[in-house]
N, C-alpha and C. Protein backbone atom coordinates (compact mmCIF):
# COMPACT_ATOMS: atom_id res chain seq x y z
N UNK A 1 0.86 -1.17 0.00
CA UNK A 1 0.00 0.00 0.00
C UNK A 1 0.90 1.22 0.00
N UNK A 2 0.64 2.20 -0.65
CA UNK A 2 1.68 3.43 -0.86
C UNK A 2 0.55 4.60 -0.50
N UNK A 3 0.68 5.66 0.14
CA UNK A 3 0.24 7.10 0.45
C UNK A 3 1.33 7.69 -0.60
N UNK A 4 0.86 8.55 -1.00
CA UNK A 4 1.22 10.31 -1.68
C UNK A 4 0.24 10.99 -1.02
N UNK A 5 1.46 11.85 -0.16
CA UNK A 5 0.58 12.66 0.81
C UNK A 5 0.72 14.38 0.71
N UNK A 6 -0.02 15.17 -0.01
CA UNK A 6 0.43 16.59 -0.20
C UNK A 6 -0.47 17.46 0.81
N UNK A 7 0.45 18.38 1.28
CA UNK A 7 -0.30 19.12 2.57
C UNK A 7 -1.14 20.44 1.37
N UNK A 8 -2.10 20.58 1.51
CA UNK A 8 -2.62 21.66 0.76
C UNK A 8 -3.43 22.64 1.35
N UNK A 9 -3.89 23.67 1.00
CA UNK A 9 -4.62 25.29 1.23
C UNK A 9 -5.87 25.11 1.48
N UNK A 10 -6.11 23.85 0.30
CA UNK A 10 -7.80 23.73 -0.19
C UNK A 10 -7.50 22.23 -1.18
N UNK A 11 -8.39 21.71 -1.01
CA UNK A 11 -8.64 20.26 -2.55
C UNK A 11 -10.31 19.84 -2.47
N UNK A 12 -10.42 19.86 -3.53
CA UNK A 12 -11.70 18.99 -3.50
C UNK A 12 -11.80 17.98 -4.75
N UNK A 13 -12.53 17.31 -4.97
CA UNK A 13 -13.47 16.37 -5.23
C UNK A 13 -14.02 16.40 -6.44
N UNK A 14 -14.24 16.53 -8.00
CA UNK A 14 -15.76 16.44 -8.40
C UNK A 14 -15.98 15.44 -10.03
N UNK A 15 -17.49 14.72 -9.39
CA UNK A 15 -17.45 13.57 -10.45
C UNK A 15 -19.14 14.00 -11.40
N UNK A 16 -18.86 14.31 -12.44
CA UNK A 16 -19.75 14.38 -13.12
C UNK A 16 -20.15 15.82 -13.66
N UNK A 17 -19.09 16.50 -12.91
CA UNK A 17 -19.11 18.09 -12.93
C UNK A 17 -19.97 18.62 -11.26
N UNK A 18 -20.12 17.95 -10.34
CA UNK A 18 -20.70 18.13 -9.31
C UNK A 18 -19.68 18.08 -7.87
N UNK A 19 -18.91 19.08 -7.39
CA UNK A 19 -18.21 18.55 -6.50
C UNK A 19 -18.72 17.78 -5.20
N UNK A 20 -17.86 16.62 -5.30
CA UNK A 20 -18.47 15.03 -4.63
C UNK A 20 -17.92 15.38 -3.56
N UNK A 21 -16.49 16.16 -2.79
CA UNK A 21 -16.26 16.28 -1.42
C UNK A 21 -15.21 17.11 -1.69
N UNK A 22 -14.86 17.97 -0.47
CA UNK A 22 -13.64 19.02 -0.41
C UNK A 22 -13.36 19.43 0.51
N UNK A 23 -12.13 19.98 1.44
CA UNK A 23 -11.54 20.71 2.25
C UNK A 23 -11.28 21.41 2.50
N UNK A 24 -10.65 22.22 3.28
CA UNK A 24 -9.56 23.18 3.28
C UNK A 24 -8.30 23.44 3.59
N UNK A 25 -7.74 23.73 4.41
CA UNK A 25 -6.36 23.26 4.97
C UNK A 25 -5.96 21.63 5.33
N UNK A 26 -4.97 20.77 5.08
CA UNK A 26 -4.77 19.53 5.64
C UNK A 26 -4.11 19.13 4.46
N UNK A 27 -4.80 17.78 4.07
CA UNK A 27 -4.18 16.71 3.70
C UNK A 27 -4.69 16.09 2.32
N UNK A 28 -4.45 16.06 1.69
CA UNK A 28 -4.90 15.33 0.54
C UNK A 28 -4.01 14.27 0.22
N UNK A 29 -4.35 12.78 0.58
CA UNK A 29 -4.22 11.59 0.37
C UNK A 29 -4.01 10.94 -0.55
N UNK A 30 -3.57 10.48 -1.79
CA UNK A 30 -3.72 9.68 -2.92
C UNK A 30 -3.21 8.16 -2.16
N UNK A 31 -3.84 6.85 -2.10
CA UNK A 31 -3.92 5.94 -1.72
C UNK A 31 -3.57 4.84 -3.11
N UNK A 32 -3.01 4.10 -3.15
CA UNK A 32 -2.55 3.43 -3.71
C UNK A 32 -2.61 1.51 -3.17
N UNK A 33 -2.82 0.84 -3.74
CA UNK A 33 -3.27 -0.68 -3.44
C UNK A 33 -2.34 -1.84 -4.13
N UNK A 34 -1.82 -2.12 -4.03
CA UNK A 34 -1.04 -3.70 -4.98
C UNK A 34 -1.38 -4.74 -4.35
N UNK A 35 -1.32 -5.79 -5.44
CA UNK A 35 -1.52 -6.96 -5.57
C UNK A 35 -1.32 -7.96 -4.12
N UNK A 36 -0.43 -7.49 -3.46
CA UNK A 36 -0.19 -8.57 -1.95
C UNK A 36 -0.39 -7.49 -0.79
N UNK A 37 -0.56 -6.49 -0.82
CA UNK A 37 -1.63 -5.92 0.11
C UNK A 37 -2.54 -6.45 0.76
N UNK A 38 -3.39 -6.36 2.08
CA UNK A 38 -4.03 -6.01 3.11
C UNK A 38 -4.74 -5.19 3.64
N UNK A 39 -5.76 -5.49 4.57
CA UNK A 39 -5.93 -4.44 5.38
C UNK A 39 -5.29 -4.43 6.78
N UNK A 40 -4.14 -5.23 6.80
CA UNK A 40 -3.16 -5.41 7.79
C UNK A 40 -2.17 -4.23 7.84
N UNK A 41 -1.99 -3.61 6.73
CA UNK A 41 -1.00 -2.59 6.29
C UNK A 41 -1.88 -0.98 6.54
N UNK A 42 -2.81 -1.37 6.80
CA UNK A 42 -4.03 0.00 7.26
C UNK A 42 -3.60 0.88 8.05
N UNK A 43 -3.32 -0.26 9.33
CA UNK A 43 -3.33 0.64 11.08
C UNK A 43 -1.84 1.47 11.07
N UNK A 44 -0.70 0.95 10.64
CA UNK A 44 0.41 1.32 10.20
C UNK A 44 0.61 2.93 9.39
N UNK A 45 0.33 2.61 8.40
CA UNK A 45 0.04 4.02 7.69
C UNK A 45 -0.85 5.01 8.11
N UNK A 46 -2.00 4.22 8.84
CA UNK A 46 -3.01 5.32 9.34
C UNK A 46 -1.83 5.93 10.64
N UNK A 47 -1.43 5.44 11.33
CA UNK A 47 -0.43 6.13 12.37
C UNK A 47 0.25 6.75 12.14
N UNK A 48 0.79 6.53 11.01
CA UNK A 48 1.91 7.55 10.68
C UNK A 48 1.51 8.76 9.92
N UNK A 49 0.07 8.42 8.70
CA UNK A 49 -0.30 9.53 7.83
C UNK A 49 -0.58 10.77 9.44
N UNK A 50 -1.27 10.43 10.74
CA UNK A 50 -2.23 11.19 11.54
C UNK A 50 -1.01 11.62 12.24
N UNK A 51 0.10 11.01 12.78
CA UNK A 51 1.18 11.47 13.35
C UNK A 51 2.28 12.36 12.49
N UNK A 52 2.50 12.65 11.29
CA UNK A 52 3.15 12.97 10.60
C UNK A 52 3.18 14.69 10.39
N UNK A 53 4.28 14.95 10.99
CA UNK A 53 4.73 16.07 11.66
C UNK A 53 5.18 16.81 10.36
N UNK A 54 3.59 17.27 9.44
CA UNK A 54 4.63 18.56 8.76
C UNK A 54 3.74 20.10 8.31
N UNK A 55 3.56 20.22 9.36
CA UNK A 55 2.80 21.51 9.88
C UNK A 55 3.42 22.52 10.22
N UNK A 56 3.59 23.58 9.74
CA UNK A 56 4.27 24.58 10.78
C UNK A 56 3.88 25.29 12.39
N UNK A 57 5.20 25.74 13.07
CA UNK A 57 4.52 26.52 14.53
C UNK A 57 5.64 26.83 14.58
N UNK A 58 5.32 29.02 14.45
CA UNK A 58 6.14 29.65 14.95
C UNK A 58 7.48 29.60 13.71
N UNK A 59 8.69 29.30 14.14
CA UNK A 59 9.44 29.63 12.93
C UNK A 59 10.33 27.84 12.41
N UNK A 60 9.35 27.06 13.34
CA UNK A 60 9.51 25.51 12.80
C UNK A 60 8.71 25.11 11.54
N UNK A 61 9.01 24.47 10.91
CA UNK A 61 8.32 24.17 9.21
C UNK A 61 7.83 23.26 9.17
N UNK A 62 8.35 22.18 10.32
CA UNK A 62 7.51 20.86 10.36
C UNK A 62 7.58 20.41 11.33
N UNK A 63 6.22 20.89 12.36
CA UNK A 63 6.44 20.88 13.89
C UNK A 63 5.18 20.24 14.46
N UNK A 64 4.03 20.29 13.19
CA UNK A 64 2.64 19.85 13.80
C UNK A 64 2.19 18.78 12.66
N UNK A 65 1.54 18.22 13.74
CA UNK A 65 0.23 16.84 12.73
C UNK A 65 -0.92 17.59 12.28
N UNK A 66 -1.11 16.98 11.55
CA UNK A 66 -2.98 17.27 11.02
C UNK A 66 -4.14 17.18 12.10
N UNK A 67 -3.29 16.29 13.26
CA UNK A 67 -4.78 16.07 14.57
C UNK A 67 -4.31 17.52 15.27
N UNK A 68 -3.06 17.73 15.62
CA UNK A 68 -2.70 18.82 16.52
C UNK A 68 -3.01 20.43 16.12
N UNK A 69 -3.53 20.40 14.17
CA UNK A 69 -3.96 21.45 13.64
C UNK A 69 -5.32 21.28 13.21
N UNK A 70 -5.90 20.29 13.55
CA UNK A 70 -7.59 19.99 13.46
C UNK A 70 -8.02 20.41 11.74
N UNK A 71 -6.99 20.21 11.20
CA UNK A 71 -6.85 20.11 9.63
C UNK A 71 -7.48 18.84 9.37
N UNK A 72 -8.18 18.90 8.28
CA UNK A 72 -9.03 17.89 6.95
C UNK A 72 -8.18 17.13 6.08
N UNK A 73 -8.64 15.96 6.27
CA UNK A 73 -8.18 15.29 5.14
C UNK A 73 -9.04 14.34 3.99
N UNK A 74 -8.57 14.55 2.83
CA UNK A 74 -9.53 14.07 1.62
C UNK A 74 -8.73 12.69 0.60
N UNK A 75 -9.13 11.92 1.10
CA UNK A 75 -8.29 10.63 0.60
C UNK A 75 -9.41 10.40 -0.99
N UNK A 76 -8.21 9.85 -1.70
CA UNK A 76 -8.66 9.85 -3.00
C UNK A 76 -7.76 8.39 -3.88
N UNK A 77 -8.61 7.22 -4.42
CA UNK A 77 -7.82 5.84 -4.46
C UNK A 77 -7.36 6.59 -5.93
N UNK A 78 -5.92 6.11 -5.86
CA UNK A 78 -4.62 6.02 -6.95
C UNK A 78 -4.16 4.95 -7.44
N UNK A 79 -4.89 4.13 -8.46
CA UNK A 79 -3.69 3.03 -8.72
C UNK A 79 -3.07 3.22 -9.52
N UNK A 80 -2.94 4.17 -9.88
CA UNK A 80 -1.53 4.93 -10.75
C UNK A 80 -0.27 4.84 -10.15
N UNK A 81 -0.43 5.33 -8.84
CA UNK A 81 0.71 4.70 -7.67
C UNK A 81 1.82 3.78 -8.09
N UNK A 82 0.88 2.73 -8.90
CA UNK A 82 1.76 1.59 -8.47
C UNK A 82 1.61 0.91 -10.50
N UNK A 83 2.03 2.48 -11.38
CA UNK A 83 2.12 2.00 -12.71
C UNK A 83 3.74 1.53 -12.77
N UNK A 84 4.32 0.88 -13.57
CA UNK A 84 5.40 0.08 -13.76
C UNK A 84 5.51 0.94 -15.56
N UNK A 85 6.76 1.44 -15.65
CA UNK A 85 6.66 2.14 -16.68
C UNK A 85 8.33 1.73 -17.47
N UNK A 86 8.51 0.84 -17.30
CA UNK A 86 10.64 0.40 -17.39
C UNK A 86 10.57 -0.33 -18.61
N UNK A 87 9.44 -0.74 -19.22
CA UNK A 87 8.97 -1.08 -20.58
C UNK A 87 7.99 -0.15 -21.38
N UNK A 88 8.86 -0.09 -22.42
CA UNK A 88 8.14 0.57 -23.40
C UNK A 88 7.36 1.86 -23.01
N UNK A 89 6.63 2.66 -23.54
CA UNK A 89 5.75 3.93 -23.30
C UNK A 89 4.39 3.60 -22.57
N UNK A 90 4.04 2.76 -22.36
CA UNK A 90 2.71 2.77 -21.73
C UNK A 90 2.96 2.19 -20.42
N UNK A 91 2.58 3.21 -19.43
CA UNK A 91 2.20 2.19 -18.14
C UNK A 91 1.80 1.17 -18.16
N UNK A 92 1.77 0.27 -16.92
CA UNK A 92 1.76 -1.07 -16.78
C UNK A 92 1.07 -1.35 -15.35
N UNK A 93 0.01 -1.83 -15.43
CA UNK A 93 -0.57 -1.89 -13.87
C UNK A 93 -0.85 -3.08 -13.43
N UNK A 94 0.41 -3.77 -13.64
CA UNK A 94 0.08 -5.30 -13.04
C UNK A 94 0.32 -5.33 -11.65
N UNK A 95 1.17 -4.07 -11.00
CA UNK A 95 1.37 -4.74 -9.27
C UNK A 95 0.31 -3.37 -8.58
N UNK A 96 -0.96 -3.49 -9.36
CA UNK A 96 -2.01 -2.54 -8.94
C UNK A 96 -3.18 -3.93 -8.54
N UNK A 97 -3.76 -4.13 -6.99
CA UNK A 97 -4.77 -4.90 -7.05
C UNK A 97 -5.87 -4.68 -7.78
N UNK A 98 -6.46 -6.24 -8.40
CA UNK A 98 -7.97 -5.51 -9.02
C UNK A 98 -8.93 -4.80 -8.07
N UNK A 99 -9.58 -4.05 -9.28
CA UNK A 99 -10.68 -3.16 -8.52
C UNK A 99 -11.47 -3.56 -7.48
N UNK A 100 -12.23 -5.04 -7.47
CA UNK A 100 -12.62 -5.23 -6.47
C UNK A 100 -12.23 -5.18 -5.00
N UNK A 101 -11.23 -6.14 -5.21
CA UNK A 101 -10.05 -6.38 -3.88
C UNK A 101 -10.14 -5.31 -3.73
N UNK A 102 -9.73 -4.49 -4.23
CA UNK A 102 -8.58 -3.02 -3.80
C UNK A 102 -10.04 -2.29 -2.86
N UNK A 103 -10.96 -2.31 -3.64
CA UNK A 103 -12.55 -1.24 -3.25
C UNK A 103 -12.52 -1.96 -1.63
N UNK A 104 -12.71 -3.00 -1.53
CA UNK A 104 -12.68 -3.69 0.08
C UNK A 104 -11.56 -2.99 0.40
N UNK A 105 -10.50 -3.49 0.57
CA UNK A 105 -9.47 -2.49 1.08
C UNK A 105 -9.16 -1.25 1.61
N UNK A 106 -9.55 -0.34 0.34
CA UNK A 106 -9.75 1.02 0.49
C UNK A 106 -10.74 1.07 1.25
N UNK A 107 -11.95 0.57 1.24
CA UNK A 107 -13.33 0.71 2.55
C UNK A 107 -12.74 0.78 3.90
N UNK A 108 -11.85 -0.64 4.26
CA UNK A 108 -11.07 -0.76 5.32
C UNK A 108 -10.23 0.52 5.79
N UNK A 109 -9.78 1.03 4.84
CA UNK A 109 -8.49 2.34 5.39
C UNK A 109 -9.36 3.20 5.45
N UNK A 110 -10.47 3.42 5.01
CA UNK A 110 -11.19 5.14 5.06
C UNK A 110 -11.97 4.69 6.49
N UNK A 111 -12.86 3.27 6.70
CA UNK A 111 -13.40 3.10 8.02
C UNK A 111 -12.62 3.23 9.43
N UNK A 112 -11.28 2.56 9.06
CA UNK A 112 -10.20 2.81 10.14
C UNK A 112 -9.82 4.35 10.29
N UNK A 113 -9.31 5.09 9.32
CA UNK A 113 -8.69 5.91 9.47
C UNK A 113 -10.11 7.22 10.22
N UNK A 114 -11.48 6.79 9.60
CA UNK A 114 -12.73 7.68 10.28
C UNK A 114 -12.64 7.14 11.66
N UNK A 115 -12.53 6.24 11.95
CA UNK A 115 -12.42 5.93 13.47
C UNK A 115 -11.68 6.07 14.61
N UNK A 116 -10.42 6.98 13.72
CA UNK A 116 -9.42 7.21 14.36
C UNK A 116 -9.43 9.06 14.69
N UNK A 117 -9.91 9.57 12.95
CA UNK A 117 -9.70 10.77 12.77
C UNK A 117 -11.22 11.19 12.45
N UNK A 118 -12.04 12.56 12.69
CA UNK A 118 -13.38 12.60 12.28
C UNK A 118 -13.55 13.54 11.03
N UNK A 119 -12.19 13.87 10.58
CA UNK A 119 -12.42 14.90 9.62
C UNK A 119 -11.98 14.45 8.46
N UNK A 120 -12.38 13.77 8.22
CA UNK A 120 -11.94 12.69 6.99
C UNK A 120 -13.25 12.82 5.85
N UNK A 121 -12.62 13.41 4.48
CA UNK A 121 -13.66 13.37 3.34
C UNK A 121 -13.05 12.11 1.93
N UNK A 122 -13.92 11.63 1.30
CA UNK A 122 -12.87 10.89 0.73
C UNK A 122 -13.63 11.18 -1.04
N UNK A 123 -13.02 10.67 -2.05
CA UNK A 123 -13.33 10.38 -3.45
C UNK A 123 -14.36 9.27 -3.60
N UNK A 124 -14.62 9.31 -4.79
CA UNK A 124 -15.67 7.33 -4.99
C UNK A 124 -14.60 6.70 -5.43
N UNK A 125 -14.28 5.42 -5.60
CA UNK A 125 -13.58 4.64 -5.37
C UNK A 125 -13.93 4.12 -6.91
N UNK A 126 -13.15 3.93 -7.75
CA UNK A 126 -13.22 3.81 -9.16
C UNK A 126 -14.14 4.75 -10.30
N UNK A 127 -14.35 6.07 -10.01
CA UNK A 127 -14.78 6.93 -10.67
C UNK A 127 -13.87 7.50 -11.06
N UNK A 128 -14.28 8.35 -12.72
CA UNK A 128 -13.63 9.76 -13.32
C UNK A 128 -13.56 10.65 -12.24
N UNK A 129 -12.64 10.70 -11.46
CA UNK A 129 -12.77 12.12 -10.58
C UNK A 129 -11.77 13.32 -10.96
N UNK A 130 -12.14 14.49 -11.13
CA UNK A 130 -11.41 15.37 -11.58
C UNK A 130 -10.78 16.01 -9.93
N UNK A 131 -9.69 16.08 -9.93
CA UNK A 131 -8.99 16.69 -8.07
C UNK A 131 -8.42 17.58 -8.74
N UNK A 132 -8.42 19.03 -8.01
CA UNK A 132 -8.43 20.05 -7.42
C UNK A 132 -7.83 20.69 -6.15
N UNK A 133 -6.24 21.18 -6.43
CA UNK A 133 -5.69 21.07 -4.97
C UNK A 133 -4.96 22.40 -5.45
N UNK A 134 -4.51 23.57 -3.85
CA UNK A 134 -3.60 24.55 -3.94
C UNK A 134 -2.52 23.99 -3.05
N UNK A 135 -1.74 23.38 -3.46
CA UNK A 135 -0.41 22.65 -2.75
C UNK A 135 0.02 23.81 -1.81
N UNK A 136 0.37 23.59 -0.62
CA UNK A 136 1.05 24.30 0.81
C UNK A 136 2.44 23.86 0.49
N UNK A 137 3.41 24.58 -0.03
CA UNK A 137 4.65 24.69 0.21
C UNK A 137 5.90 24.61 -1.11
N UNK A 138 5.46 23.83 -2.05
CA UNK A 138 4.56 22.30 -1.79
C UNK A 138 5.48 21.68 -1.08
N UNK A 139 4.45 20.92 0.00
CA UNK A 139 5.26 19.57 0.33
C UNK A 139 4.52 18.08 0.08
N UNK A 140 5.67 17.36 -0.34
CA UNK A 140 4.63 16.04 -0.61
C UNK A 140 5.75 14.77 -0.21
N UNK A 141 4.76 13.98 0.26
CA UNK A 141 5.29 13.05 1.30
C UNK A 141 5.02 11.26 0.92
N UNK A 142 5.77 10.81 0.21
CA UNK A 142 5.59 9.19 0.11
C UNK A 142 5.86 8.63 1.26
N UNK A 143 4.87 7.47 1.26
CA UNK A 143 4.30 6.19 2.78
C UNK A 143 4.15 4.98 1.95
């Protein structure tokens, strides 16, 4: 399971031309799934995405979590994450789980991670979604 984690201003959401969910300050999530994945690999990343110290305070740059700044986060499934591109021009998404698997999965990390955190908005889970983000810094963070 891989996070791409970008701290942003604002992101939202929208499928059909209707925005489906959005934020403001925090976290925008891209979630990623392969083939020998779990929802064993959930509680792990959820600890670290909620503990992950890169907030500013005062004249430190990365001093606060997303719980300690009561910042939003908008998780959004990526299996782009995990394209294989070392052949030829076209991505390759064989170490991407299928959609099904992966949709259980991803259910698992957004239920855990709501149970942990309450400000949690997320994407639909195999839709055209068009995302929408003003990157903070930018900083962006692989898990």
């Amino acid at each position: 399971m891989k996070l791409l984690i970008q701290r942003v201003n604002r992101a939202s959401v929208t499928i059909d031309n209707t925005i489906a969910s959005q934020i403001g300050k925090g976290l925008l999530v891209f979630i990623g799934i392969k083939q020998s994945d779990s929802t064993s690999e959930c509680d792990y990343l959820i600890k670290k995405l909620l503990n992950l110290r890169i907030f500013p305070e005062g004249i430190r740059l990365m001093e606060r979590n997303v719980v300690d700044c009561n910042y939003e986060i908008l998780v959004v499934s990526q299996f782009t994450l995990y394209a294989d591109c070392k052949k030829g021009n076209r991505p390759s998404f064989i170490q991407a789980m299928p959609p099904r698997e992966a949709e259980t999965v991803y259910d698992e990390f957004i239920a855990r991670l709501k149970s942990q955190y309450s400000l949690v908005q997320t994407g639909m889970f195999g839709a055209d979604m068009q995302v929408e983000l003003i990157n903070d810094g930018p900083v962006t963070i692989e898990l």
